[in-house]
C-alpha atoms as a PDB file:
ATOM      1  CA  UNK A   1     -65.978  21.602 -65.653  1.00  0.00           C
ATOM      2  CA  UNK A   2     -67.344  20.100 -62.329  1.00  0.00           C
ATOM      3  CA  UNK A   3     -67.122  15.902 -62.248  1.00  0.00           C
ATOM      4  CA  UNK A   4     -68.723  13.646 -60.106  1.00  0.00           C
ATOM      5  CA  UNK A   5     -66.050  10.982 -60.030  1.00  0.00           C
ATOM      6  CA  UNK A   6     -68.227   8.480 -58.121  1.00  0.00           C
ATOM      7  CA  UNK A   7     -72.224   8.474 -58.003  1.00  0.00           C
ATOM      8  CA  UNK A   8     -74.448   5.559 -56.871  1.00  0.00           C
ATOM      9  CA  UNK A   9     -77.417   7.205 -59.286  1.00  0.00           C
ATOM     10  CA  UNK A  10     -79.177   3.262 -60.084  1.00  0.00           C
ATOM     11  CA  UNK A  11     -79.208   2.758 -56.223  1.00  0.00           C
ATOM     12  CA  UNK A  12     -83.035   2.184 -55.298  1.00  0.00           C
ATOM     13  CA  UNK A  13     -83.161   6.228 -53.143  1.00  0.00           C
ATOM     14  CA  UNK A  14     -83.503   7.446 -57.395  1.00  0.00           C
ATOM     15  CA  UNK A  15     -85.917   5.013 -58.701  1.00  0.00           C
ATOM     16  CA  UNK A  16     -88.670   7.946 -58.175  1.00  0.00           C
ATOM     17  CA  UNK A  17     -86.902  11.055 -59.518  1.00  0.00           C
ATOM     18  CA  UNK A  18     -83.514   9.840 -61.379  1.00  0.00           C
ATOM     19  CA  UNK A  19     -83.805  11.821 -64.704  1.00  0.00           C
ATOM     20  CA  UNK A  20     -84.714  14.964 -62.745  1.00  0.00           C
ATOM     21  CA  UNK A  21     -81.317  14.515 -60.025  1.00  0.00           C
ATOM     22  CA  UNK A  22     -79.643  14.176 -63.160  1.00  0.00           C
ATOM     23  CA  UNK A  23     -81.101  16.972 -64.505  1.00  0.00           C
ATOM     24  CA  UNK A  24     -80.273  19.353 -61.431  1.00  0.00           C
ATOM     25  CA  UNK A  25     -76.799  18.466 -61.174  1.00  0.00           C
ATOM     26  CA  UNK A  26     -75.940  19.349 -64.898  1.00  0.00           C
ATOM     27  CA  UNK A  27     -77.736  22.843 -64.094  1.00  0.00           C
ATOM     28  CA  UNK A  28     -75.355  22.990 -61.077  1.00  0.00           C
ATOM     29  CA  UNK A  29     -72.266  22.916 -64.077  1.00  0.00           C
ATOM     30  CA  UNK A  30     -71.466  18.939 -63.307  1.00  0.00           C
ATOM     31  CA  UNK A  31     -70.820  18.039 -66.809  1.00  0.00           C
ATOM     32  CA  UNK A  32     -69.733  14.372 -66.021  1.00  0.00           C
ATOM     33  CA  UNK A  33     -70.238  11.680 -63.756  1.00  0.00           C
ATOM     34  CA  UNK A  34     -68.947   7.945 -63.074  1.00  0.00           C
ATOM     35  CA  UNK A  35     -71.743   5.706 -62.094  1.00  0.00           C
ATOM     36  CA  UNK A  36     -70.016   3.331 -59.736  1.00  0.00           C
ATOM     37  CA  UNK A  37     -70.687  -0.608 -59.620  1.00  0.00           C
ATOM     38  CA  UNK A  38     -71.672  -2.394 -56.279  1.00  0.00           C
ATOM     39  CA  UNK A  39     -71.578  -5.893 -57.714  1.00  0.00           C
ATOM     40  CA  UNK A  40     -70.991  -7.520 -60.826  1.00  0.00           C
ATOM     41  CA  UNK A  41     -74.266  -9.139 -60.878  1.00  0.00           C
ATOM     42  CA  UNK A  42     -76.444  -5.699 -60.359  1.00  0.00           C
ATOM     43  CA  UNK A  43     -73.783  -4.735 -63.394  1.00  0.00           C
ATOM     44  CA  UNK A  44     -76.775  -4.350 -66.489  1.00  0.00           C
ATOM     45  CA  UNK A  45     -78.407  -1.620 -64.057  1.00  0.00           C
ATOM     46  CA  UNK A  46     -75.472  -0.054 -63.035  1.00  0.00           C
ATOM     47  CA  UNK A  47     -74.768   0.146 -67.381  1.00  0.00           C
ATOM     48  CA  UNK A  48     -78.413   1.129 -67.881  1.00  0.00           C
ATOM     49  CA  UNK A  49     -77.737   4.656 -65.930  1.00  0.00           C
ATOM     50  CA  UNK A  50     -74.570   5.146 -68.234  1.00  0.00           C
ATOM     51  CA  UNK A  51     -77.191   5.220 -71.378  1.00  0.00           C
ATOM     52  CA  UNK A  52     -76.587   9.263 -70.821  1.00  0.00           C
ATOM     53  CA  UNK A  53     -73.898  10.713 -72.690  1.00  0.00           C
ATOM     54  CA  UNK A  54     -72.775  12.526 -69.453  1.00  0.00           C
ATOM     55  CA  UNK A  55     -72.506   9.446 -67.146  1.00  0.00           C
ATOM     56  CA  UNK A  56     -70.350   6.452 -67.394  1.00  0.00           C
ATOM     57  CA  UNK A  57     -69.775   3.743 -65.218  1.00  0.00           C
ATOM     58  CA  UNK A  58     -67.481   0.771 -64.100  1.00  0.00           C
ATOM     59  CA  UNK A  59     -67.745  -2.740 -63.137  1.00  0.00           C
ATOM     60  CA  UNK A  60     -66.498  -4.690 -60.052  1.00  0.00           C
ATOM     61  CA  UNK A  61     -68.034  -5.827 -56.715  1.00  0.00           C
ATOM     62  CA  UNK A  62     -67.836  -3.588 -53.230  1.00  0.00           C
ATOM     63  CA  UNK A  63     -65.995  -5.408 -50.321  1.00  0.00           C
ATOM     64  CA  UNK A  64     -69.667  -5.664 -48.664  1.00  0.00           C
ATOM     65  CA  UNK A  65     -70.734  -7.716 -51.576  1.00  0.00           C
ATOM     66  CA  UNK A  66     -67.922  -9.827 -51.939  1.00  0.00           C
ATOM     67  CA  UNK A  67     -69.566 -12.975 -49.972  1.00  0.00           C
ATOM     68  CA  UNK A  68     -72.171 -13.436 -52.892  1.00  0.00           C
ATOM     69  CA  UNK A  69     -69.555 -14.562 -55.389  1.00  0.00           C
ATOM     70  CA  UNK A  70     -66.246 -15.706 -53.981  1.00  0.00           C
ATOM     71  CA  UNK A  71     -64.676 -17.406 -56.988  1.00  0.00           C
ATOM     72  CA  UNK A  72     -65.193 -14.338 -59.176  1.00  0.00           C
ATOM     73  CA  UNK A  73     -62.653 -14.489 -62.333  1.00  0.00           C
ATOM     74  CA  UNK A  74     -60.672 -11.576 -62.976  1.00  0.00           C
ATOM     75  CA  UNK A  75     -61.810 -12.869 -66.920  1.00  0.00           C
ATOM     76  CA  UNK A  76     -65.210 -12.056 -65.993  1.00  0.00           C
ATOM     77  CA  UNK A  77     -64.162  -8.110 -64.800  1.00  0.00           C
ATOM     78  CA  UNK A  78     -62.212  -7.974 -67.980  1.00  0.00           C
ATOM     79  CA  UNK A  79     -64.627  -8.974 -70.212  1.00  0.00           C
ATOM     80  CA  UNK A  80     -66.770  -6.722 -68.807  1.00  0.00           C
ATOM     81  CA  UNK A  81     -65.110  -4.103 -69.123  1.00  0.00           C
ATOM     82  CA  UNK A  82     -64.681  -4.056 -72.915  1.00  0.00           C
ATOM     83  CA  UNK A  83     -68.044  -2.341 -72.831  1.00  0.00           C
ATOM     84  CA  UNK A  84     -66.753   0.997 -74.019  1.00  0.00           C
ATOM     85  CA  UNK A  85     -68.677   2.848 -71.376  1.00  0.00           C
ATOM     86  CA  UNK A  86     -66.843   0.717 -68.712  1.00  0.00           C
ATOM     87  CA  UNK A  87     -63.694   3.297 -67.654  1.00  0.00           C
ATOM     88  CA  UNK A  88     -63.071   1.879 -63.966  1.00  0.00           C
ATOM     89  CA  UNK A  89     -62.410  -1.477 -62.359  1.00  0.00           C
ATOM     90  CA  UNK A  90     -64.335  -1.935 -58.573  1.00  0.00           C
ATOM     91  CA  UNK A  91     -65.631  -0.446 -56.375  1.00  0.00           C
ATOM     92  CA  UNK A  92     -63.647  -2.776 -54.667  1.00  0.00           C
ATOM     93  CA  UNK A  93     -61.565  -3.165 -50.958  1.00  0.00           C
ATOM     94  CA  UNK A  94     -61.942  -3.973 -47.616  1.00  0.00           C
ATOM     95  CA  UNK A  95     -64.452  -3.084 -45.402  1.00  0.00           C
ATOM     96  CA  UNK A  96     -63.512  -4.168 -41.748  1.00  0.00           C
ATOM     97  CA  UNK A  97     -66.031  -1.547 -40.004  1.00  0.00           C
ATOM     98  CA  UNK A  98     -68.758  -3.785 -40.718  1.00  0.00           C
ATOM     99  CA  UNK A  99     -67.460  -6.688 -41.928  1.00  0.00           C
ATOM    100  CA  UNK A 100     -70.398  -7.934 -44.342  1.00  0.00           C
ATOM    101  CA  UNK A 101     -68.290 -10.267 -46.126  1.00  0.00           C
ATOM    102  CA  UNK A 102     -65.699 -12.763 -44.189  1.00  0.00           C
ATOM    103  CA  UNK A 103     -62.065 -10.863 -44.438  1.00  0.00           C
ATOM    104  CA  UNK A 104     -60.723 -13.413 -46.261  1.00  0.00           C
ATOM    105  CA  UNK A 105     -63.120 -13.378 -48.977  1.00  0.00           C
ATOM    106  CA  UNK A 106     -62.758  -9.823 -48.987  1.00  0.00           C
ATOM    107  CA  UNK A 107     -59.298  -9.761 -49.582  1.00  0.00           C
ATOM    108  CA  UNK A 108     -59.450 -12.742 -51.987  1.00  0.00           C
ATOM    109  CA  UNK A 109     -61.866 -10.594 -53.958  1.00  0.00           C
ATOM    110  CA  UNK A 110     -59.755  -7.455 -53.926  1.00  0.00           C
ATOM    111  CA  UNK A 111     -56.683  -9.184 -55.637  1.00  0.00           C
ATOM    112  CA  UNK A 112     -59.181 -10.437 -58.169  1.00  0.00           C
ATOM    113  CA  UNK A 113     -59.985  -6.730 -59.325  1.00  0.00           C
ATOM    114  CA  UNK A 114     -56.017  -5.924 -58.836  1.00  0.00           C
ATOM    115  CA  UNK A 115     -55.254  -8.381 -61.660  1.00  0.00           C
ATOM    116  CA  UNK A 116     -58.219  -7.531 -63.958  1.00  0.00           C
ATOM    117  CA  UNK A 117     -56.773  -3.133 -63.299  1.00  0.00           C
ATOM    118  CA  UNK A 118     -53.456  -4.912 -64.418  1.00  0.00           C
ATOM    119  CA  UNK A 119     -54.968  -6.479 -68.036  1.00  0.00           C
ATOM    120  CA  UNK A 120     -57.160  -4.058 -68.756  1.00  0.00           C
ATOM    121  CA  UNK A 121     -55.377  -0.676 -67.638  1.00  0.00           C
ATOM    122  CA  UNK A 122     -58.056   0.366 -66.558  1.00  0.00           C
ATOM    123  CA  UNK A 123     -58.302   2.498 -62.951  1.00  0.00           C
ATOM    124  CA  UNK A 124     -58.742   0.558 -59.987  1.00  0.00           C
ATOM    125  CA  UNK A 125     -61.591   2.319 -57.626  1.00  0.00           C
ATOM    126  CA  UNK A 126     -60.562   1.350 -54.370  1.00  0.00           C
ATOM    127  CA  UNK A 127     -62.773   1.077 -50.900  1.00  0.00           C
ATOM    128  CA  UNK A 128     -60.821   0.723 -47.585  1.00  0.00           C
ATOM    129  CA  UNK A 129     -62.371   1.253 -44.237  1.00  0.00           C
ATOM    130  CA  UNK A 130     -60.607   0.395 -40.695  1.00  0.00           C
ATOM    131  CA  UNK A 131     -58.444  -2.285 -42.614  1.00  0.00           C
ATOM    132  CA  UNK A 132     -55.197   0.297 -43.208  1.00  0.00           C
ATOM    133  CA  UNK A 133     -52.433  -2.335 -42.757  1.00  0.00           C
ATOM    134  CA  UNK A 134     -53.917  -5.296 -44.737  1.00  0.00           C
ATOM    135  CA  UNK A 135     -54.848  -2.589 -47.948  1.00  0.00           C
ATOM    136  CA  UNK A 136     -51.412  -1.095 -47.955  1.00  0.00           C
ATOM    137  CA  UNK A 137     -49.479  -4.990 -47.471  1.00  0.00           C
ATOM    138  CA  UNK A 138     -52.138  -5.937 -50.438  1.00  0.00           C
ATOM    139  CA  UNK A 139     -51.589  -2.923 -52.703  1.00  0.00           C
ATOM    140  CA  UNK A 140     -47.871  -3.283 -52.659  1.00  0.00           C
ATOM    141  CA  UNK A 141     -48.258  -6.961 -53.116  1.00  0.00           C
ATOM    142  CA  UNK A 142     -50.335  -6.380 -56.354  1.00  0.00           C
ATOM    143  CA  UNK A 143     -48.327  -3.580 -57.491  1.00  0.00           C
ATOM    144  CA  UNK A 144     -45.402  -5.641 -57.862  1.00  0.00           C
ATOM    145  CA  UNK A 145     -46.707  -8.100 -59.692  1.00  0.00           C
ATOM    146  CA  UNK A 146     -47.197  -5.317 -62.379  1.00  0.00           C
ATOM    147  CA  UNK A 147     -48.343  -1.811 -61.948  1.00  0.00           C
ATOM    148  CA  UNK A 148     -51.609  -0.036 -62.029  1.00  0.00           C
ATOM    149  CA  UNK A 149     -53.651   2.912 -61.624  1.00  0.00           C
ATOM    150  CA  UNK A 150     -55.718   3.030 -58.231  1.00  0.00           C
ATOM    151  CA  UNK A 151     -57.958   5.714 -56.951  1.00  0.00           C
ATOM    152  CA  UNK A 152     -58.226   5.706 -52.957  1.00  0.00           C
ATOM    153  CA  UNK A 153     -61.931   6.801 -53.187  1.00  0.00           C
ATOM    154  CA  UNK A 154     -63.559   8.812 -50.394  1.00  0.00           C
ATOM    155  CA  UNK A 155     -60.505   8.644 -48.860  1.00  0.00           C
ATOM    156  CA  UNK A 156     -60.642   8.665 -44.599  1.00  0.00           C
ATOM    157  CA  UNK A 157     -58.426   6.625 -43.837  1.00  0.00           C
ATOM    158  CA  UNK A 158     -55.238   6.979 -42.269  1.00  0.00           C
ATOM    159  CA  UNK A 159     -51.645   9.228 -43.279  1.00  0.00           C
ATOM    160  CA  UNK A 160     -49.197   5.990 -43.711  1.00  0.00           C
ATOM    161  CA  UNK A 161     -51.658   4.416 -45.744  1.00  0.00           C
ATOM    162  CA  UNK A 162     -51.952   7.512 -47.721  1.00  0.00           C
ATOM    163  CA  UNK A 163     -48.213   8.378 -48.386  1.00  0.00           C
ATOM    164  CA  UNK A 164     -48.237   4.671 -48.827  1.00  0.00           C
ATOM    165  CA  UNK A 165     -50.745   4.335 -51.839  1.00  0.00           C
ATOM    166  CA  UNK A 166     -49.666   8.055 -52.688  1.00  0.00           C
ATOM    167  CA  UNK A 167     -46.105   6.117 -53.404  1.00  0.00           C
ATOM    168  CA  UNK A 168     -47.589   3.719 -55.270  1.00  0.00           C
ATOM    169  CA  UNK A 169     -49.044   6.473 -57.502  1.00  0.00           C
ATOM    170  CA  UNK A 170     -52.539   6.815 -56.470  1.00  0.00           C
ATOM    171  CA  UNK A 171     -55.052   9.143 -57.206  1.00  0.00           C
ATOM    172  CA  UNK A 172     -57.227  10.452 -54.586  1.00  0.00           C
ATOM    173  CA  UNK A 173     -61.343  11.335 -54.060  1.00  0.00           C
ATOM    174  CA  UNK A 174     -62.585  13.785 -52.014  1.00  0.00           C
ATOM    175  CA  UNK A 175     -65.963  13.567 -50.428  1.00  0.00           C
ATOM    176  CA  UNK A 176     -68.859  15.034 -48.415  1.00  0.00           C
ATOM    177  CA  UNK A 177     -67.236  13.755 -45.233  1.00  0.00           C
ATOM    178  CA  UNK A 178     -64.256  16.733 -45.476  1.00  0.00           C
ATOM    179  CA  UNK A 179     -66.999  18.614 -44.695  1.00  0.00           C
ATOM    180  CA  UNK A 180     -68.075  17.741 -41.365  1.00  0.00           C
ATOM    181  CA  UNK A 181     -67.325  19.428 -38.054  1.00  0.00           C
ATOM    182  CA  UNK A 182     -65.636  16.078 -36.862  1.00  0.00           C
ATOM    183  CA  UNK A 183     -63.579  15.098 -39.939  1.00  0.00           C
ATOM    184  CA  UNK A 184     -60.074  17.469 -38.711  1.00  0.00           C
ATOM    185  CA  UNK A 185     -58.231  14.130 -38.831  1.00  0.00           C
ATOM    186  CA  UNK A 186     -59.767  14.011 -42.800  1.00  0.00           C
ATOM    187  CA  UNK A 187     -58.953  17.068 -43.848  1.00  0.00           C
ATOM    188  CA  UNK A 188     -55.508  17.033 -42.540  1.00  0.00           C
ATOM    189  CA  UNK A 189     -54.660  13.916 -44.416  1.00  0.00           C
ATOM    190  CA  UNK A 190     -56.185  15.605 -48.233  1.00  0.00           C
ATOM    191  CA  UNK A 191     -53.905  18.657 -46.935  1.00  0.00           C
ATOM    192  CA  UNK A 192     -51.058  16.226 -47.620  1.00  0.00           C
ATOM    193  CA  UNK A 193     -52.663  14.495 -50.720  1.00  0.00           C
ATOM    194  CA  UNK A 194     -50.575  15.000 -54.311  1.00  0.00           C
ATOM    195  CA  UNK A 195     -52.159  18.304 -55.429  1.00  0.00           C
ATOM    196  CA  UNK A 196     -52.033  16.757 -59.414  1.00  0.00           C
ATOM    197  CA  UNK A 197     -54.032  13.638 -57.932  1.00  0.00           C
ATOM    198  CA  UNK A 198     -56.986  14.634 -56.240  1.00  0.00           C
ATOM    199  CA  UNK A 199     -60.653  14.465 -57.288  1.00  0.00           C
ATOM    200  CA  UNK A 200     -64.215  14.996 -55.954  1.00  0.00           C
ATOM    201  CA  UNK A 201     -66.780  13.088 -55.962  1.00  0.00           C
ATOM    202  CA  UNK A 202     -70.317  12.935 -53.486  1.00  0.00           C
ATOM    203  CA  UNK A 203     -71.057   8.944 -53.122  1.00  0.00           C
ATOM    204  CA  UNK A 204     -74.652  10.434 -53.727  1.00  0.00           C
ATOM    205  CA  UNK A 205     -76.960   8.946 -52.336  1.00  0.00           C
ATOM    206  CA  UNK A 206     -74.408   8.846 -49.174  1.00  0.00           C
ATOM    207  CA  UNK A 207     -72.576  11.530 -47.701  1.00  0.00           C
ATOM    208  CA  UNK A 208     -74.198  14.780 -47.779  1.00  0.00           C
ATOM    209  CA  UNK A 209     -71.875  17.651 -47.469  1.00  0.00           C
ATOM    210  CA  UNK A 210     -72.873  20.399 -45.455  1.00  0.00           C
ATOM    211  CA  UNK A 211     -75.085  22.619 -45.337  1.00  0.00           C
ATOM    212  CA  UNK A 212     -77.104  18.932 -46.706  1.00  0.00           C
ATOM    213  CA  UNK A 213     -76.012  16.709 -44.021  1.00  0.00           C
ATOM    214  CA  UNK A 214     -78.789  14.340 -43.410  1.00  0.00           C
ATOM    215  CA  UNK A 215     -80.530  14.490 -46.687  1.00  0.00           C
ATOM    216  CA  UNK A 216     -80.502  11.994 -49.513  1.00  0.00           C
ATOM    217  CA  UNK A 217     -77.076  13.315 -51.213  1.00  0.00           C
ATOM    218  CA  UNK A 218     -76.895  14.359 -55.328  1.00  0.00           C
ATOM    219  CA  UNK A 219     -74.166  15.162 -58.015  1.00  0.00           C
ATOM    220  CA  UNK A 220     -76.086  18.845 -57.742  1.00  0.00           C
ATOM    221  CA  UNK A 221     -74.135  19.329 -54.367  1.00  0.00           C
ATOM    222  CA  UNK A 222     -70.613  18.602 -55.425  1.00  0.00           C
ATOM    223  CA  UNK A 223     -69.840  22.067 -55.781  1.00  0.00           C
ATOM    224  CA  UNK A 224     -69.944  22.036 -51.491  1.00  0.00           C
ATOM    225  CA  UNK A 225     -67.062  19.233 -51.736  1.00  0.00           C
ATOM    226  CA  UNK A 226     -65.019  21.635 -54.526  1.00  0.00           C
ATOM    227  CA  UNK A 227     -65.120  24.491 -52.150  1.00  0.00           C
ATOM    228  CA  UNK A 228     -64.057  22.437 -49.341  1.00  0.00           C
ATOM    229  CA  UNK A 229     -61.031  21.468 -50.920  1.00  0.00           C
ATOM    230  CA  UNK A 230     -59.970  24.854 -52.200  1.00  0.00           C
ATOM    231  CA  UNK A 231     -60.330  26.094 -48.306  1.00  0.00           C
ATOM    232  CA  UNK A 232     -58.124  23.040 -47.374  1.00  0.00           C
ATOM    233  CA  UNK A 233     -55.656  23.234 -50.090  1.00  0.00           C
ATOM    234  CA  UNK A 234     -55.663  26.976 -50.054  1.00  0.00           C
ATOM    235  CA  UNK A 235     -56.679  26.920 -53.937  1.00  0.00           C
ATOM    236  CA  UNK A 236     -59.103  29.272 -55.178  1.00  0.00           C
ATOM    237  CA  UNK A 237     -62.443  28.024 -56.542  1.00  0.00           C
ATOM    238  CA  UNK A 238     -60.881  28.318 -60.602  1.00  0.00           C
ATOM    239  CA  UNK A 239     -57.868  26.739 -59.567  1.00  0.00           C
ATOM    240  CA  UNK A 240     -59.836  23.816 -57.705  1.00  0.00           C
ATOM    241  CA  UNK A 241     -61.690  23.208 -60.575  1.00  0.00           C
ATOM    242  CA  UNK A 242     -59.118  23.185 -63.073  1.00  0.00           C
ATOM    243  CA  UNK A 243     -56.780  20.621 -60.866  1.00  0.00           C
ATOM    244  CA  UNK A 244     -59.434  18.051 -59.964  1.00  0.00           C
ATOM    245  CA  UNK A 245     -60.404  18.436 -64.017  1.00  0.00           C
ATOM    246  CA  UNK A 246     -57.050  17.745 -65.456  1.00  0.00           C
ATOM    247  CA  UNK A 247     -56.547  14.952 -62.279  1.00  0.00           C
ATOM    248  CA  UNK A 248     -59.959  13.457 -63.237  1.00  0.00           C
ATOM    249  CA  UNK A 249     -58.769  12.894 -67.146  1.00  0.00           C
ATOM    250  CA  UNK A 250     -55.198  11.350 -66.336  1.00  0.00           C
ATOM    251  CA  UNK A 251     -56.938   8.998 -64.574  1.00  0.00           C
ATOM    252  CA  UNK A 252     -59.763   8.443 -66.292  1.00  0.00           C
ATOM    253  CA  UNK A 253     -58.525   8.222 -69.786  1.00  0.00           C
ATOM    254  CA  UNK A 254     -60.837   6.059 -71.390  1.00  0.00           C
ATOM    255  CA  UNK A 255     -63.282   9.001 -71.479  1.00  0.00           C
ATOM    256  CA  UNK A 256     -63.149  11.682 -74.297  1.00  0.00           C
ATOM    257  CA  UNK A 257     -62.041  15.100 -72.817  1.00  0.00           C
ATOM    258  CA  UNK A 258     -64.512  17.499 -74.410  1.00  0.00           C
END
């Protein structure tokens, strides 16, 4: 079973052809996706796409986002999330590449979502960009004020922060971007990752893989990331699939393994 582990599929680029992308990438064998939110208040469309019985979703607000609601409640991501299609707290982080929140608010933000992981035990879908040593100083904050799952999502960043979350347990996403020419300093980091805690996912409509670099990206080209990581990990394609499956469902528990 292919699984799309983190898909953008309400995001305006699909208002013209959604039902048909989702269409392709089940014909491509992805049997499951996680439709991811962007902000709590866009949540209802995010939960519309997760209508399908092969999508769900999650709720939390993206590091860019944080700015339009600063005193967000962990209470409100946990109630939330009793919606039994809900399997994921965030996308959630820091962002200091383009800083479209203040860092303080984004950081204020993050611990918010680190509490509401903690209640609900629910994975925590975690964003970091160019902000390596405030992440891994917040993570192990958070994490010892009581543990929880975390998923280092499209994971570029660098190899102390990696062993770092990796020693906090995390789970890992792989992405378009190990694709690229330029991304040796990405692919030697997943060569590192846990091999019983990696993922894939395409960030779709971001972050084409090659040979779709470019293009609007879809859960139909995942199968470019799987084969990706089986050249990196030196896995065959069967043995890819199988890892990032039974990875996928430890995480992800909330969701019925078929």
């Amino acid at each position: 079973m292919l699984i799309d582990s983190h898909v953008n599929l309400h995001a305006p680029q699909f208002d013209d052809d959604r039902e048909a992308v989702i269409s392709r990438a089940l014909a491509a064998g992805v049997r499951l996706m996680v439709n991811i939110c962007d902000r709590v208040s866009n949540f209802e469309a995010v939960r519309a796409v997760a209508m399908h019985p092969d999508i769900w979703c999650t709720v939390g607000t993206h590091p860019h986002e944080a700015k339009e609601n600063p005193e967000l409640a962990a209470a409100t991501l946990v109630d939330l999330a009793q919606d039994p299609r809900v399997v994921g707290i965030g996308e959630c982080g820091l962002d200091f590449h383009y800083d479209l929140s203040p860092r303080d608010i984004q950081a204020k933000v993050f611990r918010v979502h680190c509490e509401a992981a903690r209640e609900t035990g629910l994975p925590l879908v975690v964003h970091t960009r160019e902000a390596d040593d405030v992440m891994g100083q917040i993570l192990e904050e958070e994490y010892a004020r009581g543990p929880f799952r975390m998923l280092m999502h499209c994971y570029t960043s660098g190899a102390d922060l990696a062993r770092k979350a990796a020693g906090l347990g995390a789970w890992f996403s792989v992405a378009g971007i190990a694709t690229f020419k330029t991304a040796d300093d990405v692919r030697a980091v997943i060569a590192e990752m846990p091999a019983d805690r990696i993922i894939v996912e395409t960030d779709c409509p971001y972050l084409a893989p090659v040979p779709y670099r470019g293009r609007r990206n879809e859960p139909a080209f995942l199968p470019h990331v799987l084969a990706k990581l089986a050249e990196i990990r030196g896995w065959t394609l069967e043995e890819a699939e199988a890892r990032t499956e039974d990875a996928f469902f430890a995480l992800f528990d909330r969701i019925p393994r078929p």
